[in-house]
N, C-alpha and C. Protein backbone atom coordinates (compact mmCIF):
# COMPACT_ATOMS: atom_id res chain seq x y z
N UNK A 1 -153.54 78.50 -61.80
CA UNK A 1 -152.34 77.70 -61.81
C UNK A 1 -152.63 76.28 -61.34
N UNK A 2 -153.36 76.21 -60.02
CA UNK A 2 -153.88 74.66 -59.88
C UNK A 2 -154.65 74.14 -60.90
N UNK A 3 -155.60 74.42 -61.33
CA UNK A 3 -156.21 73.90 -62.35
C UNK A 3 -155.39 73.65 -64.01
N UNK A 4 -154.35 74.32 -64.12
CA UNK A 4 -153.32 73.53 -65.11
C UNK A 4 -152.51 72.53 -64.51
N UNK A 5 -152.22 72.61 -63.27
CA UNK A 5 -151.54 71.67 -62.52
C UNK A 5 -152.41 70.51 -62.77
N UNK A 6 -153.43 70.37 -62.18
CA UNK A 6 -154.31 69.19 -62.06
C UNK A 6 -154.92 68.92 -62.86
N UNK A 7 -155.51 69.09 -63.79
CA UNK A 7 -155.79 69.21 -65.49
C UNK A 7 -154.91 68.95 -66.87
N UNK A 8 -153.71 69.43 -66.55
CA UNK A 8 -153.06 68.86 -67.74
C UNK A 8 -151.82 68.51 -67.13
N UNK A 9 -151.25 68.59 -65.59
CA UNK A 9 -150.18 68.20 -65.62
C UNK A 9 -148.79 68.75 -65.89
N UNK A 10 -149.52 69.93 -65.98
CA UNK A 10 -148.05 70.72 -66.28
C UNK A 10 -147.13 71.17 -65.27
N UNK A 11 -145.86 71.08 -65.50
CA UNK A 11 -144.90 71.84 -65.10
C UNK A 11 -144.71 73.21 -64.33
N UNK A 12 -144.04 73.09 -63.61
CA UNK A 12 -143.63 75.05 -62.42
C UNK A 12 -143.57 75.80 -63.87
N UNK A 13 -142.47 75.24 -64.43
CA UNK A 13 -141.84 75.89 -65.63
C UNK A 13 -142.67 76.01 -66.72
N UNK A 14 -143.31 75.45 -66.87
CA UNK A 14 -144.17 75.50 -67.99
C UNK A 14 -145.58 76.11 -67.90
N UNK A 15 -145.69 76.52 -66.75
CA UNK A 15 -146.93 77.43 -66.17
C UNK A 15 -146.34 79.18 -66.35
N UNK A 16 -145.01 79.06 -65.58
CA UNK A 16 -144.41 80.36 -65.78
C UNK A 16 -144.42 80.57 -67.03
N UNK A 17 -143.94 79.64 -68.08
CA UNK A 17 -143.19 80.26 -69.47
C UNK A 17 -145.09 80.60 -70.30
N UNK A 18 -145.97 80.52 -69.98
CA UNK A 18 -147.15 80.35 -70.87
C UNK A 18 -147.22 82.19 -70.93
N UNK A 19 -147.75 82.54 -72.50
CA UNK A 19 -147.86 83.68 -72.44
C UNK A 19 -149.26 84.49 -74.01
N UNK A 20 -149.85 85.64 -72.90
CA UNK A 20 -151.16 85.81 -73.29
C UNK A 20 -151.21 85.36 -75.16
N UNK A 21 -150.52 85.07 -75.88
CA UNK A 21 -150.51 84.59 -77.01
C UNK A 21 -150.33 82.62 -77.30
N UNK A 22 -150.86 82.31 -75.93
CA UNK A 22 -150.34 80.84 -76.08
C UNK A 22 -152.19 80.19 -75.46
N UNK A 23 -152.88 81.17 -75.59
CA UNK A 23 -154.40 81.01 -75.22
C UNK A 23 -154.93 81.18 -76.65
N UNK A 24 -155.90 80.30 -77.36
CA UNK A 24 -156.35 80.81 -78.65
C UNK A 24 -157.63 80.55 -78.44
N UNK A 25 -158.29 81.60 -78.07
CA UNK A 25 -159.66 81.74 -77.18
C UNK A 25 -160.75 81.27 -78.42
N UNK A 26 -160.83 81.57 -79.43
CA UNK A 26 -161.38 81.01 -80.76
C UNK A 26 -161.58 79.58 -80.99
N UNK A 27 -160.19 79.02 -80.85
CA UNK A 27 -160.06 77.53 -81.32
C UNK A 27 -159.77 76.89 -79.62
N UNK A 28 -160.23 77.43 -78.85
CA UNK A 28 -160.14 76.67 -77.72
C UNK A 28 -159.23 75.29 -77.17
N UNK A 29 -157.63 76.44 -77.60
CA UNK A 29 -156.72 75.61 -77.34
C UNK A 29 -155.67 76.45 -76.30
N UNK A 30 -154.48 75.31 -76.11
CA UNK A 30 -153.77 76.05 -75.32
C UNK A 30 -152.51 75.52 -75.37
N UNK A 31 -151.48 76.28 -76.22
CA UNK A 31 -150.80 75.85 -76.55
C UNK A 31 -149.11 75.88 -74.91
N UNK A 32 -148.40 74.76 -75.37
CA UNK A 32 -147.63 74.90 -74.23
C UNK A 32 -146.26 74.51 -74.89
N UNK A 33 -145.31 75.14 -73.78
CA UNK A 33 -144.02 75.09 -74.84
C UNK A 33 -142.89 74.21 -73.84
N UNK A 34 -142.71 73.09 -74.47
CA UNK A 34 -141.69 72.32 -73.50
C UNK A 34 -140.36 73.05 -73.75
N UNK A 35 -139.20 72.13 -72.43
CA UNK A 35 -138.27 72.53 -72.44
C UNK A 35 -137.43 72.60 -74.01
N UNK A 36 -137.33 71.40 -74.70
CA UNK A 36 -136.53 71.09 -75.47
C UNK A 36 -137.17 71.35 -76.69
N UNK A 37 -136.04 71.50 -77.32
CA UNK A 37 -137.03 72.18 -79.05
C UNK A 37 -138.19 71.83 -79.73
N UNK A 38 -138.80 71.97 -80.39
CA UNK A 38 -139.76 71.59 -81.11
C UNK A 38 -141.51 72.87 -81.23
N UNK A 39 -142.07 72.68 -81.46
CA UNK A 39 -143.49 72.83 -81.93
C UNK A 39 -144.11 73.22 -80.11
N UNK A 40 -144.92 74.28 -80.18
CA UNK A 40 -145.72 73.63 -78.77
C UNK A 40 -146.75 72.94 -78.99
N UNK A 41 -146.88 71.96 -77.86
CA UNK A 41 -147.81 70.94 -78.12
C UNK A 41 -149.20 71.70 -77.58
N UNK A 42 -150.07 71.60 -78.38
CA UNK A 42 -151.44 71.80 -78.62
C UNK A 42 -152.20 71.01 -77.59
N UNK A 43 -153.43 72.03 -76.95
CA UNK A 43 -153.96 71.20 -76.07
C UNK A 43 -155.61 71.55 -75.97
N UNK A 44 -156.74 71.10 -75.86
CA UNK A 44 -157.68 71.80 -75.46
C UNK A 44 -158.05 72.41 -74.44
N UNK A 45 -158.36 73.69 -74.94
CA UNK A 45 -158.40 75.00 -73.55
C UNK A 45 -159.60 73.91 -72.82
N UNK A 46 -160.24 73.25 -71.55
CA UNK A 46 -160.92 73.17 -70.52
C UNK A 46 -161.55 74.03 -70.19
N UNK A 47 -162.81 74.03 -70.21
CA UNK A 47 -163.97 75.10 -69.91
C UNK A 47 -163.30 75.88 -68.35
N UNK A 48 -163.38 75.21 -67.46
CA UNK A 48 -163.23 75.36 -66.35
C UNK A 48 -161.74 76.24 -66.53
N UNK A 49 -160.94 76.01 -67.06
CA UNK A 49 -159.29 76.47 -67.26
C UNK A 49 -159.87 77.30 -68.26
N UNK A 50 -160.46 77.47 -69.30
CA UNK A 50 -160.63 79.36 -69.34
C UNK A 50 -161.24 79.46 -68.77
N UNK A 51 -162.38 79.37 -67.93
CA UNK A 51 -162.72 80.47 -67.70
C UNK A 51 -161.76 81.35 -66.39
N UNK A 52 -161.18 79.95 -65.46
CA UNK A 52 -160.30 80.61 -64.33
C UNK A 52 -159.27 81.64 -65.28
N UNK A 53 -158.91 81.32 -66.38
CA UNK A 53 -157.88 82.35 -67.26
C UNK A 53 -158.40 83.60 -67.36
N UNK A 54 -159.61 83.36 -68.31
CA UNK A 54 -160.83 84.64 -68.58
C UNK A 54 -160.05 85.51 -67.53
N UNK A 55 -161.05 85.29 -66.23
CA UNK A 55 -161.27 86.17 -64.91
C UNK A 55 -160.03 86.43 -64.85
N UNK A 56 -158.64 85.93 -64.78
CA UNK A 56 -157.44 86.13 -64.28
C UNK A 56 -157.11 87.40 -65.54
N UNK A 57 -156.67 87.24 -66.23
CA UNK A 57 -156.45 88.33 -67.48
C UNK A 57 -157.36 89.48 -67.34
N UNK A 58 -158.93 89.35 -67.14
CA UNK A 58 -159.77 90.45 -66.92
C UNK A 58 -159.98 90.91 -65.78
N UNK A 59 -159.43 90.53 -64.82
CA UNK A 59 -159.96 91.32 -63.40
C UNK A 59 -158.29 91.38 -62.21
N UNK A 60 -157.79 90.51 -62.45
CA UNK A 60 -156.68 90.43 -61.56
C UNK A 60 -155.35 90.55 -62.38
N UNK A 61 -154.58 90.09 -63.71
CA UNK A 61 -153.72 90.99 -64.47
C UNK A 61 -153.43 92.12 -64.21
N UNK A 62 -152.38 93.11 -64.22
CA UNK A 62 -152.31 94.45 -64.22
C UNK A 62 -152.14 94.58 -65.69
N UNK A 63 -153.05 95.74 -66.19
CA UNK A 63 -153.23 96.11 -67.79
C UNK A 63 -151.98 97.01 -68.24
N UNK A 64 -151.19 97.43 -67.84
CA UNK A 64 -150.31 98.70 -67.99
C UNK A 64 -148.72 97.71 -67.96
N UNK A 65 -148.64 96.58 -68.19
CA UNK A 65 -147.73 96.01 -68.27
C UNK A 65 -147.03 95.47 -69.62
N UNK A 66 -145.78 95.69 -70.04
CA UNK A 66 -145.07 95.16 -71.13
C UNK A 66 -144.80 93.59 -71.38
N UNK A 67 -144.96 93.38 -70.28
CA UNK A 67 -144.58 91.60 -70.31
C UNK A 67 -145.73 90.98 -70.72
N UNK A 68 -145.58 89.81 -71.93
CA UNK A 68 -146.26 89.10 -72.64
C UNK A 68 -146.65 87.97 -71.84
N UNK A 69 -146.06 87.54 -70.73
CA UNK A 69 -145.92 86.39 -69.85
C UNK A 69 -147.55 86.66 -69.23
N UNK A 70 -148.10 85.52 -69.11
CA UNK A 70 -149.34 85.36 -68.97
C UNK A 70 -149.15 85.33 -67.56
N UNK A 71 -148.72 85.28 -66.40
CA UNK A 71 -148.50 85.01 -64.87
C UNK A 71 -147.33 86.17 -64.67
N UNK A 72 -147.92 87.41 -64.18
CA UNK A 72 -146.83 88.02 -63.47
C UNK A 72 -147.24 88.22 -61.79
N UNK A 73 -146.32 89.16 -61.34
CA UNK A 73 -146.24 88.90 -60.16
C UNK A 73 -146.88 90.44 -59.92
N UNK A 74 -147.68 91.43 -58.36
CA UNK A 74 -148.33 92.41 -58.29
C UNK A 74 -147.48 93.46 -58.24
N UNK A 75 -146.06 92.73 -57.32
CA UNK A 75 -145.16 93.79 -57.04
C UNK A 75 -144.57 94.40 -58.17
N UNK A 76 -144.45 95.64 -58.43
CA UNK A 76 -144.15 96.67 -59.19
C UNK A 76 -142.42 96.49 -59.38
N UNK A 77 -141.78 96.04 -60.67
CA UNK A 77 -141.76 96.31 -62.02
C UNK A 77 -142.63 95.08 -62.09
N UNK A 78 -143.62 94.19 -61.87
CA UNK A 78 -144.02 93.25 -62.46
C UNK A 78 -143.65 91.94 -63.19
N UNK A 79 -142.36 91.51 -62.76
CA UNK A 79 -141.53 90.83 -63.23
C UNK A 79 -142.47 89.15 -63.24
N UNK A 80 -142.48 89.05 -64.26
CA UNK A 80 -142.92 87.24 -64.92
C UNK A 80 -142.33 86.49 -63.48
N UNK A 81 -143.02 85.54 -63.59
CA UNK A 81 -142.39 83.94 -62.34
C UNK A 81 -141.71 83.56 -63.41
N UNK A 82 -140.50 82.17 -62.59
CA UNK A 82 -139.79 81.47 -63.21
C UNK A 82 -140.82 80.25 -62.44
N UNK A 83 -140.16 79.16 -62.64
CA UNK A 83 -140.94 77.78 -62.58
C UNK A 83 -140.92 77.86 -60.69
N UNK A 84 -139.66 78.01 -60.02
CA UNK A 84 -139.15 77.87 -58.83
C UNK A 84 -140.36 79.05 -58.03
N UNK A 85 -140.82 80.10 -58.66
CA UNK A 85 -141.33 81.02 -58.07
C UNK A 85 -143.06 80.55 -58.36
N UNK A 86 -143.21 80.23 -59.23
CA UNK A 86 -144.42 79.22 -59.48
C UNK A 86 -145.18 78.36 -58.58
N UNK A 87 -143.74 77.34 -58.24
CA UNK A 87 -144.04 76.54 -57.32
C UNK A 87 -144.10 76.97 -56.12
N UNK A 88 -143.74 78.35 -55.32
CA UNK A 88 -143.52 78.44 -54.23
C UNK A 88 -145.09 79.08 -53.85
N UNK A 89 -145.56 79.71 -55.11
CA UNK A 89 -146.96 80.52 -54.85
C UNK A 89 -147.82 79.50 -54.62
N UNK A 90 -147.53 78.35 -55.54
CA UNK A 90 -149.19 77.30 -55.51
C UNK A 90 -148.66 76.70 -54.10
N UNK A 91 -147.46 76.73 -53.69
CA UNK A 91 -147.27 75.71 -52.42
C UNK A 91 -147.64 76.44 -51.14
N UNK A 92 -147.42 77.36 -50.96
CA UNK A 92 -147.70 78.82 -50.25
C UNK A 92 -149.98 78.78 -50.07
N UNK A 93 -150.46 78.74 -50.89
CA UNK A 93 -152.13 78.72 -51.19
C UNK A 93 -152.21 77.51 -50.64
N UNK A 94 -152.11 76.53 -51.46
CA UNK A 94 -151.85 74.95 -51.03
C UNK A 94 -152.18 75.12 -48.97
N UNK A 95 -150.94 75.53 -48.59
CA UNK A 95 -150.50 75.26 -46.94
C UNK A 95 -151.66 76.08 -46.50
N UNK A 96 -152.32 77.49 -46.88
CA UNK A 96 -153.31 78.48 -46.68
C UNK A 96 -154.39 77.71 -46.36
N UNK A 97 -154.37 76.56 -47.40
CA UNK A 97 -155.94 76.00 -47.35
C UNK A 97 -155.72 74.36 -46.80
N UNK A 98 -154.77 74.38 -46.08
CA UNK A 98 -154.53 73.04 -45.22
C UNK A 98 -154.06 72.01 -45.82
N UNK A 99 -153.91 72.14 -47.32
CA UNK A 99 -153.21 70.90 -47.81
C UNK A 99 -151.70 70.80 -47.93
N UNK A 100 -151.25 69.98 -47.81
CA UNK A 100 -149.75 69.72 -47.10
C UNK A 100 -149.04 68.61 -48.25
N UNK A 101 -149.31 68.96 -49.36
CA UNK A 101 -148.95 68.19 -50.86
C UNK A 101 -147.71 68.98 -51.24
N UNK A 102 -147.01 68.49 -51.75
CA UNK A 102 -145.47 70.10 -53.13
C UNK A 102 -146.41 69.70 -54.26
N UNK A 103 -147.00 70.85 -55.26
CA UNK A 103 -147.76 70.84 -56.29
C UNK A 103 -147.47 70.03 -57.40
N UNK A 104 -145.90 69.73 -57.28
CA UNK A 104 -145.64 68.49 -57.61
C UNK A 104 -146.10 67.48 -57.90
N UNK A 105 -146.77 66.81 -56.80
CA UNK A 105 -147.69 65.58 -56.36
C UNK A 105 -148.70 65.81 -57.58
N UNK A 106 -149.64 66.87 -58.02
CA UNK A 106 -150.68 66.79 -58.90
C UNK A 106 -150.32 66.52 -60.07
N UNK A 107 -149.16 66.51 -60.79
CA UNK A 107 -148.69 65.66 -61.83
C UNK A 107 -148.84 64.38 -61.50
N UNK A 108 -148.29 63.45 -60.47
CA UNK A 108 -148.64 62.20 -60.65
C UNK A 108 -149.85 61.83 -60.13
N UNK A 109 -150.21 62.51 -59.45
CA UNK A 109 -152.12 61.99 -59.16
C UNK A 109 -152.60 62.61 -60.65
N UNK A 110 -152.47 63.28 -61.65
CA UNK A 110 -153.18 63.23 -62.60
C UNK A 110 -152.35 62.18 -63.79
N UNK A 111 -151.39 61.38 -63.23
CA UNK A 111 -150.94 60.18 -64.17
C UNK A 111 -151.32 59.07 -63.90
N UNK A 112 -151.55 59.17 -62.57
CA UNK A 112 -152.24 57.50 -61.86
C UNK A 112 -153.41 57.39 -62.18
N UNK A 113 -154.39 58.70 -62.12
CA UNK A 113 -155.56 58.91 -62.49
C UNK A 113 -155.89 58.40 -64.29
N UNK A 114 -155.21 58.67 -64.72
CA UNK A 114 -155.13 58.46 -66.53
C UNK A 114 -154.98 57.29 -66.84
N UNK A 115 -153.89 56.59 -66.06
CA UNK A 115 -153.27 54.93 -66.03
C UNK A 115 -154.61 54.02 -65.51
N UNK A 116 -155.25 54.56 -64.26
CA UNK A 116 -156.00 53.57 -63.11
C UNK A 116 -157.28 53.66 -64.46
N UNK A 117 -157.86 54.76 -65.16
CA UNK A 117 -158.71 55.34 -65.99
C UNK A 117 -158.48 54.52 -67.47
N UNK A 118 -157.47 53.69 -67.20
CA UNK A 118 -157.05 53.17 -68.57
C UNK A 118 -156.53 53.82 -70.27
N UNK A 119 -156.29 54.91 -69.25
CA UNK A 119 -155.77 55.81 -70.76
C UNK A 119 -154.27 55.14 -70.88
N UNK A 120 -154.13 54.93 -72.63
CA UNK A 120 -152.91 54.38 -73.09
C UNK A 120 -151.71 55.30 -72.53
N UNK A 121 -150.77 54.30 -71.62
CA UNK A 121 -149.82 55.16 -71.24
C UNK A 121 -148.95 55.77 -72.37
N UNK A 122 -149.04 55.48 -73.51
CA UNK A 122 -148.31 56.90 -74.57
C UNK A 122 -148.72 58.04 -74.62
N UNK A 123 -150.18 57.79 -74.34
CA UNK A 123 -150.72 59.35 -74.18
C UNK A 123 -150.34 60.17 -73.23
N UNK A 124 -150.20 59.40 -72.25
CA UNK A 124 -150.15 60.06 -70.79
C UNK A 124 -148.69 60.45 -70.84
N UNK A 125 -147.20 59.69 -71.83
CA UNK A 125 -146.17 60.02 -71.77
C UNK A 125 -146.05 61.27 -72.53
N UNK A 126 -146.75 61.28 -73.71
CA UNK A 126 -147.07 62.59 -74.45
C UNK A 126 -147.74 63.94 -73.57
N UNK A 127 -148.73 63.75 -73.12
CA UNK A 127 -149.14 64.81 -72.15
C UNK A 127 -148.26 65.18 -71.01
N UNK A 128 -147.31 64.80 -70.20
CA UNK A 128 -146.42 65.35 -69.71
C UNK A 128 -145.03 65.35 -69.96
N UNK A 129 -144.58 65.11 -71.66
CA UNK A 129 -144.09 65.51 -72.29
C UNK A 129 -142.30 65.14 -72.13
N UNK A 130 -142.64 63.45 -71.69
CA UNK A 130 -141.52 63.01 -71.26
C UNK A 130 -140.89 62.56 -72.60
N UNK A 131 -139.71 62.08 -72.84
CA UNK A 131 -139.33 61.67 -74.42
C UNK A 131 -138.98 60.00 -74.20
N UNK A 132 -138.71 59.71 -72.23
CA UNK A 132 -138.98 58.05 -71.97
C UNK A 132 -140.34 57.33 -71.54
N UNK A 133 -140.66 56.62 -71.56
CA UNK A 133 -141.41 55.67 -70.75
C UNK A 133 -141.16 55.51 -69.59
N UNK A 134 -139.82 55.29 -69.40
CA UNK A 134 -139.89 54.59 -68.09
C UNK A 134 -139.51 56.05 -66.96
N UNK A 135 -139.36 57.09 -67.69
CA UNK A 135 -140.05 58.78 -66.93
C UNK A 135 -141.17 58.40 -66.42
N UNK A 136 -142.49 58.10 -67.37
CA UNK A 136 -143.90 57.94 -67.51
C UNK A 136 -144.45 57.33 -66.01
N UNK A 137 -143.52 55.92 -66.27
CA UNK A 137 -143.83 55.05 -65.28
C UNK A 137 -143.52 55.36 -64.16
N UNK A 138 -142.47 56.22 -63.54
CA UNK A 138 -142.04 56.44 -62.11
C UNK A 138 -143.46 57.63 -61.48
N UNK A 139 -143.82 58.51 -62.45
CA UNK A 139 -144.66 59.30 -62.27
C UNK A 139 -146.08 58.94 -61.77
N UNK A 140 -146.89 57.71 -62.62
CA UNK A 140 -147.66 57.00 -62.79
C UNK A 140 -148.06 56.06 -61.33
N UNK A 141 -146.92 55.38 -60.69
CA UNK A 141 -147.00 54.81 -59.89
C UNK A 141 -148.54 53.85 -59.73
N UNK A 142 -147.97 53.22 -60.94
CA UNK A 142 -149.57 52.64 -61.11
C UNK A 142 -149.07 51.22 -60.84
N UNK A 143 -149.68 49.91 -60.34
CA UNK A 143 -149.57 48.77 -60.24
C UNK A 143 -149.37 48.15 -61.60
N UNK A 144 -148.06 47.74 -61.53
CA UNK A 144 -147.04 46.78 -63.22
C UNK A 144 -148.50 46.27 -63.73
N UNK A 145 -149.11 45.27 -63.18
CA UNK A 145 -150.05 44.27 -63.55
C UNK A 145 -150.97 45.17 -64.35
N UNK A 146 -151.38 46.20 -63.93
CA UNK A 146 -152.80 46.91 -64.82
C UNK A 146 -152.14 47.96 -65.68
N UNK A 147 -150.86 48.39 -65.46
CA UNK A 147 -149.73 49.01 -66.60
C UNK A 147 -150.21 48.35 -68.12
N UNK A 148 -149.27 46.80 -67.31
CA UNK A 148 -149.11 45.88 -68.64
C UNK A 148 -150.44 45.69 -69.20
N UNK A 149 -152.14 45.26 -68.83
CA UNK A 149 -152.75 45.37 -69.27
C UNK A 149 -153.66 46.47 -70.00
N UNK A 150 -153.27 47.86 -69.69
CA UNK A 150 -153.75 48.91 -70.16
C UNK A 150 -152.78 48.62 -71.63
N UNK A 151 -151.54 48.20 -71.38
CA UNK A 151 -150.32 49.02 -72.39
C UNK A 151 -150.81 47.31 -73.39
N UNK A 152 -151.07 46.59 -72.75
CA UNK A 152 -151.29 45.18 -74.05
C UNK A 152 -150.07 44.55 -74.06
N UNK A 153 -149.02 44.59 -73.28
CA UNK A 153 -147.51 43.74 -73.06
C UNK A 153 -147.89 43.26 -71.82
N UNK A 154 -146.83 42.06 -71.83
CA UNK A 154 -146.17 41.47 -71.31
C UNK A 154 -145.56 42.20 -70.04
N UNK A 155 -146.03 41.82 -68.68
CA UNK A 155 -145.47 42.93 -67.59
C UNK A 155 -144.53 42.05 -67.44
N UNK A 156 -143.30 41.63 -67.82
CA UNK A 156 -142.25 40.50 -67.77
C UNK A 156 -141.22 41.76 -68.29
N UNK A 157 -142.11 42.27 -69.72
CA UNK A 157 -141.14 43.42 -70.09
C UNK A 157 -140.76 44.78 -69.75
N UNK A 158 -141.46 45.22 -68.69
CA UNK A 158 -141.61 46.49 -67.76
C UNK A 158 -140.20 46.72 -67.12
């Protein structure tokens, strides 16, 4: 779950909703399904993110379960996380291992990181799957001045 957190940026909710048919171990993708209608957006599976998947599905999964949901929980009926229960597990590990972040935070350290890295902020609005910019930008918390020069405008127009 951290390593989609910090890797692609995803969502409580969008970690919960992923399910063992949204891994296409072949074409080494990984597909993810936003809130609002459309297509899921296609992503490349990360070596490192399968293989933490691999191991998770093959050794720690319970096999005897009906739920398609790729993240369930140990306690018996096995009921899927929602986004809220998501966040409470990575925040819960997080405090275990002394860091004192809401998992939250690794969405925008992996937007500042992309921005400071000079990746075109459309991409970066596309990868966390905002439908504004100026979503993008609160996330990003990147300095206007190297915004506007990554983005090729005018920081007058920001």
């Amino acid at each position: 779950m951290l390593l989609l957190l910090t890797l692609y940026g995803l969502r409580s909710g969008e970690i919960a909703a992923l399910t063992l048919e949204d891994i296409d171990w072949k074409a080494n993708k990984l597909a993810i399904r936003r809130r609002k209608a459309g297509p899921p957006f296609l992503l490349p599976l990360h070596p490192a993110v399968a293989r933490a998947l691999y191991e998770y599905v093959s050794q720690v999964r319970p096999r005897d379960v009906p739920y398609r949901e790729l993240f369930i929980t140990h306690v018996k009926p096995h009921p899927h996380p929602n986004g809220a229960s998501v966040t409470e597990t990575i925040r819960d590990r997080m405090m275990r291992l002394g860091l004192r972040i809401w998992p939250h935070a690794l969405r925008h350290s992996l937007a500042t990181h992309l921005i400071n890295n000079d990746c075109p902020p459309e991409w970066i609005q596309v990868l966390l799957g905002h439908e504004r910019f100026a979503s993008t930008l609160v996330y990003a918390k990147a300095d206007l001045a190297h915004l506007a020069e990554v983005a090729d405008i005018d920081g007058a127009d920001l």
